[in-house]
PDB file of N, CA and C in Angstrom:
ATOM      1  N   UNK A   1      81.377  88.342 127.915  1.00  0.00           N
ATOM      2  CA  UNK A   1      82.143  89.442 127.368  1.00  0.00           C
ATOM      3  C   UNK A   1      83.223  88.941 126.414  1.00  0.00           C
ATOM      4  N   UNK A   2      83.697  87.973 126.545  1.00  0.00           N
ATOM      5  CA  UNK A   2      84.741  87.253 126.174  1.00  0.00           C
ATOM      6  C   UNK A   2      84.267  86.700 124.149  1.00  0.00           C
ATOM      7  N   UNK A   3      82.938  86.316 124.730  1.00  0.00           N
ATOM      8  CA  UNK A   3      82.183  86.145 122.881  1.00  0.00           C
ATOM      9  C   UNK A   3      81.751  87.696 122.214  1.00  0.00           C
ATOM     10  N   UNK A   4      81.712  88.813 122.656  1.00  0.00           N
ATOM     11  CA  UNK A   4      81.976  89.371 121.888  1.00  0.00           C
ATOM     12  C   UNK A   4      83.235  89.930 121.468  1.00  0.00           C
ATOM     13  N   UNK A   5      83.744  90.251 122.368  1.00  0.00           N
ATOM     14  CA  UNK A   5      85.522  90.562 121.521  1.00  0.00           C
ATOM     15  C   UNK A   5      86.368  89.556 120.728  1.00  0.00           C
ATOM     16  N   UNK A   6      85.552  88.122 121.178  1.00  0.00           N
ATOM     17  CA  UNK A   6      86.151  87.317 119.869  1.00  0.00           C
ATOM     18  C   UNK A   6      85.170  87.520 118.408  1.00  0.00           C
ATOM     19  N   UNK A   7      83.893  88.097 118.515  1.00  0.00           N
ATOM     20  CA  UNK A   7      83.180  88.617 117.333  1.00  0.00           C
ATOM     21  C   UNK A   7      83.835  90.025 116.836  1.00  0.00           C
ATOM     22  N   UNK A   8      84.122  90.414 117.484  1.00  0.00           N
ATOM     23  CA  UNK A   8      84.696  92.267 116.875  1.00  0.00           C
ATOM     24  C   UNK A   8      86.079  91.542 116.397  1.00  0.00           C
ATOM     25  N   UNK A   9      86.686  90.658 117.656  1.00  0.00           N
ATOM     26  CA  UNK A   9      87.973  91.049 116.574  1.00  0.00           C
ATOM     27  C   UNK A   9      87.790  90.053 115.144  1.00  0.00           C
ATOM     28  N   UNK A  10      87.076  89.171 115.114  1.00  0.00           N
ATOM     29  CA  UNK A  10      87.022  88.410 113.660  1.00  0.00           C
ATOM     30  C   UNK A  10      85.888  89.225 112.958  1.00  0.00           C
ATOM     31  N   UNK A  11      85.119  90.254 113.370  1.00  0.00           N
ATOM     32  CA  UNK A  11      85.119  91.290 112.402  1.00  0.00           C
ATOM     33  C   UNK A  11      86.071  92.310 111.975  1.00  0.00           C
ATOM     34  N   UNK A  12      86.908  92.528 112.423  1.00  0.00           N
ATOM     35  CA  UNK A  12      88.056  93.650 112.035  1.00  0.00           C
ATOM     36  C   UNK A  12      89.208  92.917 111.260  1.00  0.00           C
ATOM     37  N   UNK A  13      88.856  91.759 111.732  1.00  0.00           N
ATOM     38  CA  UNK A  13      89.927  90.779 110.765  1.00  0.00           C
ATOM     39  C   UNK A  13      89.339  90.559 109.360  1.00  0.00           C
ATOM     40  N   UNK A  14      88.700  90.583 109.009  1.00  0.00           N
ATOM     41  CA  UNK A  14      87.588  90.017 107.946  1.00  0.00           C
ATOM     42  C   UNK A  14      87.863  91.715 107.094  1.00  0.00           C
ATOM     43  N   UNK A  15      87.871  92.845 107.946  1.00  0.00           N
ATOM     44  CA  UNK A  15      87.449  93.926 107.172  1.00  0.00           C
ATOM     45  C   UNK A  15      88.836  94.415 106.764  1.00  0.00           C
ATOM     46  N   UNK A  16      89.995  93.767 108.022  1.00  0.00           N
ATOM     47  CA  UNK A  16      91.214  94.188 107.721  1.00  0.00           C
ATOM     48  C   UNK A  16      91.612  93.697 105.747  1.00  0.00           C
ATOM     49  N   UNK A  17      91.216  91.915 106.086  1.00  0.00           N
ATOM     50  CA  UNK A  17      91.264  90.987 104.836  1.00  0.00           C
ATOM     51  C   UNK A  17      90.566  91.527 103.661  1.00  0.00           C
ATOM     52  N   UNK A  18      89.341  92.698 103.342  1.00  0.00           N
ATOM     53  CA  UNK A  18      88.641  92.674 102.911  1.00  0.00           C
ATOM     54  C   UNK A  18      88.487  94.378 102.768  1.00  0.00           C
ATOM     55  N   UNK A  19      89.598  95.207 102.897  1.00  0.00           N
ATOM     56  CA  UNK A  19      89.356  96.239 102.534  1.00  0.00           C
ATOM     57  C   UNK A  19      88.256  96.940 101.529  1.00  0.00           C
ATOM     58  N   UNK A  20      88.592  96.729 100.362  1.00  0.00           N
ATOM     59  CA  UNK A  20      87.696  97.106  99.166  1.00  0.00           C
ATOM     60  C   UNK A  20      86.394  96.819  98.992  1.00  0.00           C
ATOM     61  N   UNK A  21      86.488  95.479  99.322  1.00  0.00           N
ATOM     62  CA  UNK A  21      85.107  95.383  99.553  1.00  0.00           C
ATOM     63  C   UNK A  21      83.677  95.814 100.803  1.00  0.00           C
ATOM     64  N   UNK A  22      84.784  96.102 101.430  1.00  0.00           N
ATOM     65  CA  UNK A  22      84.336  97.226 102.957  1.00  0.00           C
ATOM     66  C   UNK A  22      83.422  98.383 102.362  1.00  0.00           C
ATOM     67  N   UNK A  23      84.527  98.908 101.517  1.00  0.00           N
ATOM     68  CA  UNK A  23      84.255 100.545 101.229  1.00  0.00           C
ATOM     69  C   UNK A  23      83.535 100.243 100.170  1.00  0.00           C
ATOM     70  N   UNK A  24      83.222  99.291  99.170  1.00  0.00           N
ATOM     71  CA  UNK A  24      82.132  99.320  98.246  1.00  0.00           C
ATOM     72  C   UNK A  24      80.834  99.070  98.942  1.00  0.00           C
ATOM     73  N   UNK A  25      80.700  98.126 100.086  1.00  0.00           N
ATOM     74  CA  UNK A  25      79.419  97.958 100.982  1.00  0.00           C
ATOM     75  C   UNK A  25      79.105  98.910 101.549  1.00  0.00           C
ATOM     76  N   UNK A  26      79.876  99.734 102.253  1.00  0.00           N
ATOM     77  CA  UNK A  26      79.795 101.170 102.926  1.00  0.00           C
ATOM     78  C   UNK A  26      79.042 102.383 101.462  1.00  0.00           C
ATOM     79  N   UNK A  27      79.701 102.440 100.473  1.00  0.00           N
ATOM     80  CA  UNK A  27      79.178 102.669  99.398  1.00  0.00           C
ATOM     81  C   UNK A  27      77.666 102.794  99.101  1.00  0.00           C
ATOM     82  N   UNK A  28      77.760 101.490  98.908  1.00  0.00           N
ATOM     83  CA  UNK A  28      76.125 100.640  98.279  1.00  0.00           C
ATOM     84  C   UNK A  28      75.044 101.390  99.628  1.00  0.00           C
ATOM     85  N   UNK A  29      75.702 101.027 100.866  1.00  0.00           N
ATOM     86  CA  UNK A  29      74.708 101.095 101.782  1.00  0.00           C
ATOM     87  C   UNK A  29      74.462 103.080 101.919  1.00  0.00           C
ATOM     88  N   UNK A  30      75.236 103.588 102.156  1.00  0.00           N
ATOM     89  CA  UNK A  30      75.515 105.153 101.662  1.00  0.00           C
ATOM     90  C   UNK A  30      74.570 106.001 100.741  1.00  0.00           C
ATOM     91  N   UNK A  31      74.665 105.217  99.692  1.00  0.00           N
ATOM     92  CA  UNK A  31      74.166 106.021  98.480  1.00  0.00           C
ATOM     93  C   UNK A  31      72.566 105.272  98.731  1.00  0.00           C
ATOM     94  N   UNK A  32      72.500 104.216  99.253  1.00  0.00           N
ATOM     95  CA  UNK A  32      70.862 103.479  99.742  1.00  0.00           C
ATOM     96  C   UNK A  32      70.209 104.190 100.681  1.00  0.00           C
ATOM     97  N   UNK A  33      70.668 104.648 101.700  1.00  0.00           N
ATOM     98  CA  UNK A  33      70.496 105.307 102.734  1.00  0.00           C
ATOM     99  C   UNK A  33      69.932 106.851 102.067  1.00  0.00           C
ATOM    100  N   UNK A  34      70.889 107.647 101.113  1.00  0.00           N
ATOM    101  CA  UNK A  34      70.742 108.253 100.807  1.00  0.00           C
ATOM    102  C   UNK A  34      69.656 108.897 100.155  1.00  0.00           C
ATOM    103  N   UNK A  35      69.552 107.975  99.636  1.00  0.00           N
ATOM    104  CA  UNK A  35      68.284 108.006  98.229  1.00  0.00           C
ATOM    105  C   UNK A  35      66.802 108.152  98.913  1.00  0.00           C
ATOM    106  N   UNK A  36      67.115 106.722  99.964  1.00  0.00           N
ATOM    107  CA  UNK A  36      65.692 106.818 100.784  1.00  0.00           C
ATOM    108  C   UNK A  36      65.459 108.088 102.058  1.00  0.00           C
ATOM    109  N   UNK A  37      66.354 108.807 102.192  1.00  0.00           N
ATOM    110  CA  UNK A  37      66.313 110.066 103.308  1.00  0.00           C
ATOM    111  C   UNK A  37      65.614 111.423 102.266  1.00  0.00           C
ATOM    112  N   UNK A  38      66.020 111.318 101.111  1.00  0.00           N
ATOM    113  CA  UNK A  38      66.099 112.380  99.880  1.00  0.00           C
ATOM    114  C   UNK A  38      64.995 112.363  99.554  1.00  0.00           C
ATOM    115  N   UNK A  39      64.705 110.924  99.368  1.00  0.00           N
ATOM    116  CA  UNK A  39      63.407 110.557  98.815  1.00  0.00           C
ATOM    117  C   UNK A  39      61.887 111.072  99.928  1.00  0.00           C
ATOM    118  N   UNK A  40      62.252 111.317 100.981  1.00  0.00           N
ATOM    119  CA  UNK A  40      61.532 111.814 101.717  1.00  0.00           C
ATOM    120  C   UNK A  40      61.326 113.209 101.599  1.00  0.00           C
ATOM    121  N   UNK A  41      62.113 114.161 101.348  1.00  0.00           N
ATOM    122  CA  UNK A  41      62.020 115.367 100.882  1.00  0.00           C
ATOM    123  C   UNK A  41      61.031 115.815  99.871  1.00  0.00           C
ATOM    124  N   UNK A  42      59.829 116.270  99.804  1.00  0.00           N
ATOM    125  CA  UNK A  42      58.797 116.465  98.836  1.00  0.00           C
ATOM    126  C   UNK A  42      59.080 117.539  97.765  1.00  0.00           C
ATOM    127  N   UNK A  43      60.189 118.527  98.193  1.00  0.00           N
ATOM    128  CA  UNK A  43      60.324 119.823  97.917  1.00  0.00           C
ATOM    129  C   UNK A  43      61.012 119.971  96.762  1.00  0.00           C
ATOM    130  N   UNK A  44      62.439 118.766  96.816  1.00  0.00           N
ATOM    131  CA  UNK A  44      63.329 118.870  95.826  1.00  0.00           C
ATOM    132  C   UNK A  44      62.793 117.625  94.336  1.00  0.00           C
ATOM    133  N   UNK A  45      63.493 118.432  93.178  1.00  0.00           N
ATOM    134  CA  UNK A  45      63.666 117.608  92.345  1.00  0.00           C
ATOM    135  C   UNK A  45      64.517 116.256  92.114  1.00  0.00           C
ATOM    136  N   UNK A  46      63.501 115.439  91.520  1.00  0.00           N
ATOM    137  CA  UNK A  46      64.854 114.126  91.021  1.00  0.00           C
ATOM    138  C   UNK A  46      65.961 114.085  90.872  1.00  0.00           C
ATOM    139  N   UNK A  47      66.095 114.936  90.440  1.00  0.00           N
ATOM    140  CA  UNK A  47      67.681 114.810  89.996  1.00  0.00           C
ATOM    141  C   UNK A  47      68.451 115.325  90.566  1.00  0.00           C
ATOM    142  N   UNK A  48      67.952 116.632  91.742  1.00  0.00           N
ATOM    143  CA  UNK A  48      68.838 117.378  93.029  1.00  0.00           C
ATOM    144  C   UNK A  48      68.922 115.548  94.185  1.00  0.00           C
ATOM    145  N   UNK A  49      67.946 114.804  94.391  1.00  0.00           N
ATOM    146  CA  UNK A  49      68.220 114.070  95.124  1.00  0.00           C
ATOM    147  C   UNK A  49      68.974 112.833  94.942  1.00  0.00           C
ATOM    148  N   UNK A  50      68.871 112.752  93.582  1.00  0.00           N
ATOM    149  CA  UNK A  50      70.029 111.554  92.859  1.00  0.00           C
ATOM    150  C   UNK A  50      71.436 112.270  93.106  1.00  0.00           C
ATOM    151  N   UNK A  51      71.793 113.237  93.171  1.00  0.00           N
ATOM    152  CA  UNK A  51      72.853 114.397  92.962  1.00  0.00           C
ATOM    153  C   UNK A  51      73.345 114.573  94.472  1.00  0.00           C
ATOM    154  N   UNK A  52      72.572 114.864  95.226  1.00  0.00           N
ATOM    155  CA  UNK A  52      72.613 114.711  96.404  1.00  0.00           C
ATOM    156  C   UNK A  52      72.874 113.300  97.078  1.00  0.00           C
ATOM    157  N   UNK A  53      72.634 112.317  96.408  1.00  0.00           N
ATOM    158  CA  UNK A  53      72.264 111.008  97.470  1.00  0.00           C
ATOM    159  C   UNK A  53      73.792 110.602  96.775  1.00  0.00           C
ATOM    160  N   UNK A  54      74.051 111.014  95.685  1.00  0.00           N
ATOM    161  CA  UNK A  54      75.457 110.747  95.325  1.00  0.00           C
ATOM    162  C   UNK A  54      76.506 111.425  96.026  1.00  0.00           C
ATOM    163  N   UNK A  55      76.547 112.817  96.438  1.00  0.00           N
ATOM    164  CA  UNK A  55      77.699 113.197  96.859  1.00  0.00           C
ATOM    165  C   UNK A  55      77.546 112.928  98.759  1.00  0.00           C
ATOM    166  N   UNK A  56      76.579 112.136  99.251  1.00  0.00           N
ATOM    167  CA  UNK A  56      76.635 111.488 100.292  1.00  0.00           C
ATOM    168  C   UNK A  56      77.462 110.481 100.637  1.00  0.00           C
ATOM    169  N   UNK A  57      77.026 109.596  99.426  1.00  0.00           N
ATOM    170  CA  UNK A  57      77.458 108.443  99.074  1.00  0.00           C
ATOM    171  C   UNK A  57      79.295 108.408  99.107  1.00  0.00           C
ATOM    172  N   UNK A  58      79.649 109.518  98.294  1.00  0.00           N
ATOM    173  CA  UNK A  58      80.928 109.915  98.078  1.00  0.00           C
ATOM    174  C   UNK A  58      80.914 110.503  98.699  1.00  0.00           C
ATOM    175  N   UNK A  59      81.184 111.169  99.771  1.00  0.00           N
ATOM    176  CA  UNK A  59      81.731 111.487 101.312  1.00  0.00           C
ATOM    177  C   UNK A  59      81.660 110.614 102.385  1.00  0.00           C
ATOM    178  N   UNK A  60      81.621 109.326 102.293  1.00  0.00           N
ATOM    179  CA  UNK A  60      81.015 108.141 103.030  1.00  0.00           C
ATOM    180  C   UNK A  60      82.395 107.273 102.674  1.00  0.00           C
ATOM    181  N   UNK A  61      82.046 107.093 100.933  1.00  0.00           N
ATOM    182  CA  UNK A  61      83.123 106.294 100.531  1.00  0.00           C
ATOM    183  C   UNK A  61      84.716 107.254 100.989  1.00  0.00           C
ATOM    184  N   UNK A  62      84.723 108.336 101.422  1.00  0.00           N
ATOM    185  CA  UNK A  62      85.826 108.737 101.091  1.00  0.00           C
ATOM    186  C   UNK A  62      86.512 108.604 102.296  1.00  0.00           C
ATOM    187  N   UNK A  63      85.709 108.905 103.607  1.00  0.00           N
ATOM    188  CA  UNK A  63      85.730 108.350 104.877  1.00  0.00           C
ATOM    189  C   UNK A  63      86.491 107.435 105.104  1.00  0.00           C
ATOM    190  N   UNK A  64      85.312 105.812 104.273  1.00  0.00           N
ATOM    191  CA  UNK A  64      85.988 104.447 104.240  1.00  0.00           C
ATOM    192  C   UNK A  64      87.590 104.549 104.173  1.00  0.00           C
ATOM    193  N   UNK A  65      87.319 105.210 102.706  1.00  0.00           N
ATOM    194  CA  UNK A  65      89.487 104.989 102.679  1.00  0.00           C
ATOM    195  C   UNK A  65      90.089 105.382 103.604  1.00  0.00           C
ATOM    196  N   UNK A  66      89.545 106.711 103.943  1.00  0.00           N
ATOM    197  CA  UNK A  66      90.775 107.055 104.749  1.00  0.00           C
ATOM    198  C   UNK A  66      90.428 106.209 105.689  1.00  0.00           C
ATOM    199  N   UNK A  67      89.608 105.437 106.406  1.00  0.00           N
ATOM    200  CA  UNK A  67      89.343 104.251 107.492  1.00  0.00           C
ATOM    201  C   UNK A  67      90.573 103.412 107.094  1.00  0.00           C
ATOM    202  N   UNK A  68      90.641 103.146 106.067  1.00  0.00           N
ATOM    203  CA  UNK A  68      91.342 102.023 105.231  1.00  0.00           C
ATOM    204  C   UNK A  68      93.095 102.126 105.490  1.00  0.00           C
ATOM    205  N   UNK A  69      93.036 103.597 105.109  1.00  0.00           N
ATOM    206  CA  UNK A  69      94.043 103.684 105.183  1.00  0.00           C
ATOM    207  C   UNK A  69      94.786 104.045 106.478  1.00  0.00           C
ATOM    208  N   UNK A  70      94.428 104.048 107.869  1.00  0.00           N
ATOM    209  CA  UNK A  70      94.563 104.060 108.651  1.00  0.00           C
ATOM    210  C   UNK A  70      95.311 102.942 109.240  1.00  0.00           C
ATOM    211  N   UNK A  71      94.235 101.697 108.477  1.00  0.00           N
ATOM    212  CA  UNK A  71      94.157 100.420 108.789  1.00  0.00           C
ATOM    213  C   UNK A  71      95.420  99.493 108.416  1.00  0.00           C
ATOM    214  N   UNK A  72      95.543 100.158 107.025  1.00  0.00           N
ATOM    215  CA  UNK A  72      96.438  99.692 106.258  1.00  0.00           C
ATOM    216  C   UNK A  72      98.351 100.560 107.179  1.00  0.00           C
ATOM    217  N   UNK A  73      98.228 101.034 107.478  1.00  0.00           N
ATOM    218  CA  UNK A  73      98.912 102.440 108.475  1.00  0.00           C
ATOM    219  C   UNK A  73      99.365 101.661 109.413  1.00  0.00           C
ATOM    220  N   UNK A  74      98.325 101.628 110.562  1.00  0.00           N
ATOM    221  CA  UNK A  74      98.218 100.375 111.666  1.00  0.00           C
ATOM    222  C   UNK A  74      99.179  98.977 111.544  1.00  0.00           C
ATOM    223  N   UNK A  75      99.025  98.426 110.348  1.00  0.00           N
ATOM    224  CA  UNK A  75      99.572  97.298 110.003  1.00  0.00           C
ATOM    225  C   UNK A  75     100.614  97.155 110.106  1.00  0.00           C
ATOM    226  N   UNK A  76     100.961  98.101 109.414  1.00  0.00           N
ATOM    227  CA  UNK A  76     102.851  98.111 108.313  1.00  0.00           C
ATOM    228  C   UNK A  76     103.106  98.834 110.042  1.00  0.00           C
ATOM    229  N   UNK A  77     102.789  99.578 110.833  1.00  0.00           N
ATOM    230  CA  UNK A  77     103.375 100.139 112.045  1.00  0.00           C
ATOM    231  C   UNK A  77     103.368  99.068 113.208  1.00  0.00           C
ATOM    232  N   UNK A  78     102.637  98.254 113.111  1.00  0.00           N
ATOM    233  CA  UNK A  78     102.802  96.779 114.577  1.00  0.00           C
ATOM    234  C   UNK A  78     103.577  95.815 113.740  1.00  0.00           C
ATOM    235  N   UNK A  79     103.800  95.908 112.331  1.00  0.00           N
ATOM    236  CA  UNK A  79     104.102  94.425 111.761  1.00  0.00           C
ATOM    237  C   UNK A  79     103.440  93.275 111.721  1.00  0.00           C
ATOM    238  N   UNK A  80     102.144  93.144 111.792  1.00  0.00           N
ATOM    239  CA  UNK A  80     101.381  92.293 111.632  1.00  0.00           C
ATOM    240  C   UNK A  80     100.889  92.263 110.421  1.00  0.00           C
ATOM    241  N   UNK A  81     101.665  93.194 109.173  1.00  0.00           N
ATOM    242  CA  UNK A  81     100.753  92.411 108.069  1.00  0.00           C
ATOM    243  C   UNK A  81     102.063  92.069 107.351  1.00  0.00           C
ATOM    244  N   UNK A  82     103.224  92.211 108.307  1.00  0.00           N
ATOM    245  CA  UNK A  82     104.739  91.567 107.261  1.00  0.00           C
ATOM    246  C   UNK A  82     104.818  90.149 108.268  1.00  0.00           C
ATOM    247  N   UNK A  83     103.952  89.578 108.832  1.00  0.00           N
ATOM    248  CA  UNK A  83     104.050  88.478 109.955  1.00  0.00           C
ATOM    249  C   UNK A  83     103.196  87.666 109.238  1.00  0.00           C
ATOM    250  N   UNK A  84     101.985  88.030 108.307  1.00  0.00           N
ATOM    251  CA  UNK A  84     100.913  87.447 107.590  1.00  0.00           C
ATOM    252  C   UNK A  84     101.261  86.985 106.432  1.00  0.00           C
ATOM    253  N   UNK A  85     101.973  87.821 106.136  1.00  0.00           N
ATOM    254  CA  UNK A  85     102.808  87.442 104.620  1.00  0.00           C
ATOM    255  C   UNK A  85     103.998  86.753 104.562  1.00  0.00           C
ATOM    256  N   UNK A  86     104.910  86.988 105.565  1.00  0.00           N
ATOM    257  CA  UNK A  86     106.293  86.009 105.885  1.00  0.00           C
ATOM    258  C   UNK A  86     105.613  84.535 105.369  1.00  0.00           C
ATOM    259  N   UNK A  87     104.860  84.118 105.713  1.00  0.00           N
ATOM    260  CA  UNK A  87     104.670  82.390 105.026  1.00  0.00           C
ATOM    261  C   UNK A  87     104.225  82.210 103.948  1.00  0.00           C
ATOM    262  N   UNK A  88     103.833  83.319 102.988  1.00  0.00           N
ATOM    263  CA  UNK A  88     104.576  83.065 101.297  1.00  0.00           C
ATOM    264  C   UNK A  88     105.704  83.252 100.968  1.00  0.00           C
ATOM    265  N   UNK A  89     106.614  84.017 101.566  1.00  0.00           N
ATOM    266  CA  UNK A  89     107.523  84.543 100.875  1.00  0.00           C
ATOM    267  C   UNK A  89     108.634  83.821 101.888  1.00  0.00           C
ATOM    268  N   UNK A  90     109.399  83.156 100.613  1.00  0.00           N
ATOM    269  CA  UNK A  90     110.705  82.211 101.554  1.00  0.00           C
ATOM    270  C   UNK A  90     111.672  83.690 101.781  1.00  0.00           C
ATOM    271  N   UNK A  91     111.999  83.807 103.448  1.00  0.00           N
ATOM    272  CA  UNK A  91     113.014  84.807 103.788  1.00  0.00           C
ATOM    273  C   UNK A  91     114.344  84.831 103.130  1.00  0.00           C
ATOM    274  N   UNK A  92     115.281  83.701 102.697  1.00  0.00           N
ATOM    275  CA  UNK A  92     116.185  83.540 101.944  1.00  0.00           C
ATOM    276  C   UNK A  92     116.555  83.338 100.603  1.00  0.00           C
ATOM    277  N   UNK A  93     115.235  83.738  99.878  1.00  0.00           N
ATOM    278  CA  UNK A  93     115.121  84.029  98.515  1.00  0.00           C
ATOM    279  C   UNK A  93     115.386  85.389  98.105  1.00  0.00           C
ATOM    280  N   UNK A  94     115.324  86.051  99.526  1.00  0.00           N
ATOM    281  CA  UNK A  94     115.551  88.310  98.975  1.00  0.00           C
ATOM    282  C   UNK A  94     116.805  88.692  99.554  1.00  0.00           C
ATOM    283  N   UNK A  95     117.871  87.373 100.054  1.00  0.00           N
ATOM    284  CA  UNK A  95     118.829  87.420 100.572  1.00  0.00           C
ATOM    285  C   UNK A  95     120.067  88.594  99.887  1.00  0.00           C
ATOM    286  N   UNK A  96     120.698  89.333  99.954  1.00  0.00           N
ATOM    287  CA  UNK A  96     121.396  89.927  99.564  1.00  0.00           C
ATOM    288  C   UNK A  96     122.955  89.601  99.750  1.00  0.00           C
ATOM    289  N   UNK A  97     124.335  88.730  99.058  1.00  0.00           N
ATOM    290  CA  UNK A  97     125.130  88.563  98.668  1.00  0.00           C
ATOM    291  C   UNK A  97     126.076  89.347  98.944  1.00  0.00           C
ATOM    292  N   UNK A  98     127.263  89.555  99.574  1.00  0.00           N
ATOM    293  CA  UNK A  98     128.070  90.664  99.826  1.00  0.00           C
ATOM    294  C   UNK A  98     129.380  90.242  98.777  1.00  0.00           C
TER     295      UNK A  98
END
């Protein structure tokens, strides 16, 4: 049990690291998915299922963000992504002078 929660969480780490490219794979795979479900449909035209497999696609991607932004939400609220970044940024360089 122990090897998979060290696999989920270095997947959520990876997706945390890797936002954008999340939601473009989610995307790609979306509008793929799409095409081939549509494409099964005998009834409709080409271009209703390109049309269709697109606004799938884009309700998928739109999902992602808000996933994203949840994520991004999450972060800034535990402080773990100002704990990630503290070791670029020297603390006594934004020092303020009285």
């Amino acid at each position: 049990m122990a090897d998979s929660k060290s696999k989920f969480e270095s997947a959520r780490e990876w997706i945390v690291e890797h936002k954008l490219r999340t939601v473009g794979c989610l995307w790609l795979s979306g509008i793929a998915g799409s095409i081939a479900y549509n494409w099964s449909q005998p009834s409709m035209k080409t271009s209703v299922k390109i049309i269709h497999a697109r606004l799938h696609a884009q309700a998928l991607t739109l999902a992602a963000l808000a996933g994203a932004a949840v994520v991004e939400y999450y972060d800034h609220k535990t402080g773990s992504k100002a704990e990630r970044y503290a070791k670029f940024l020297p603390a006594d360089a934004y020092s303020h002078k009285d």
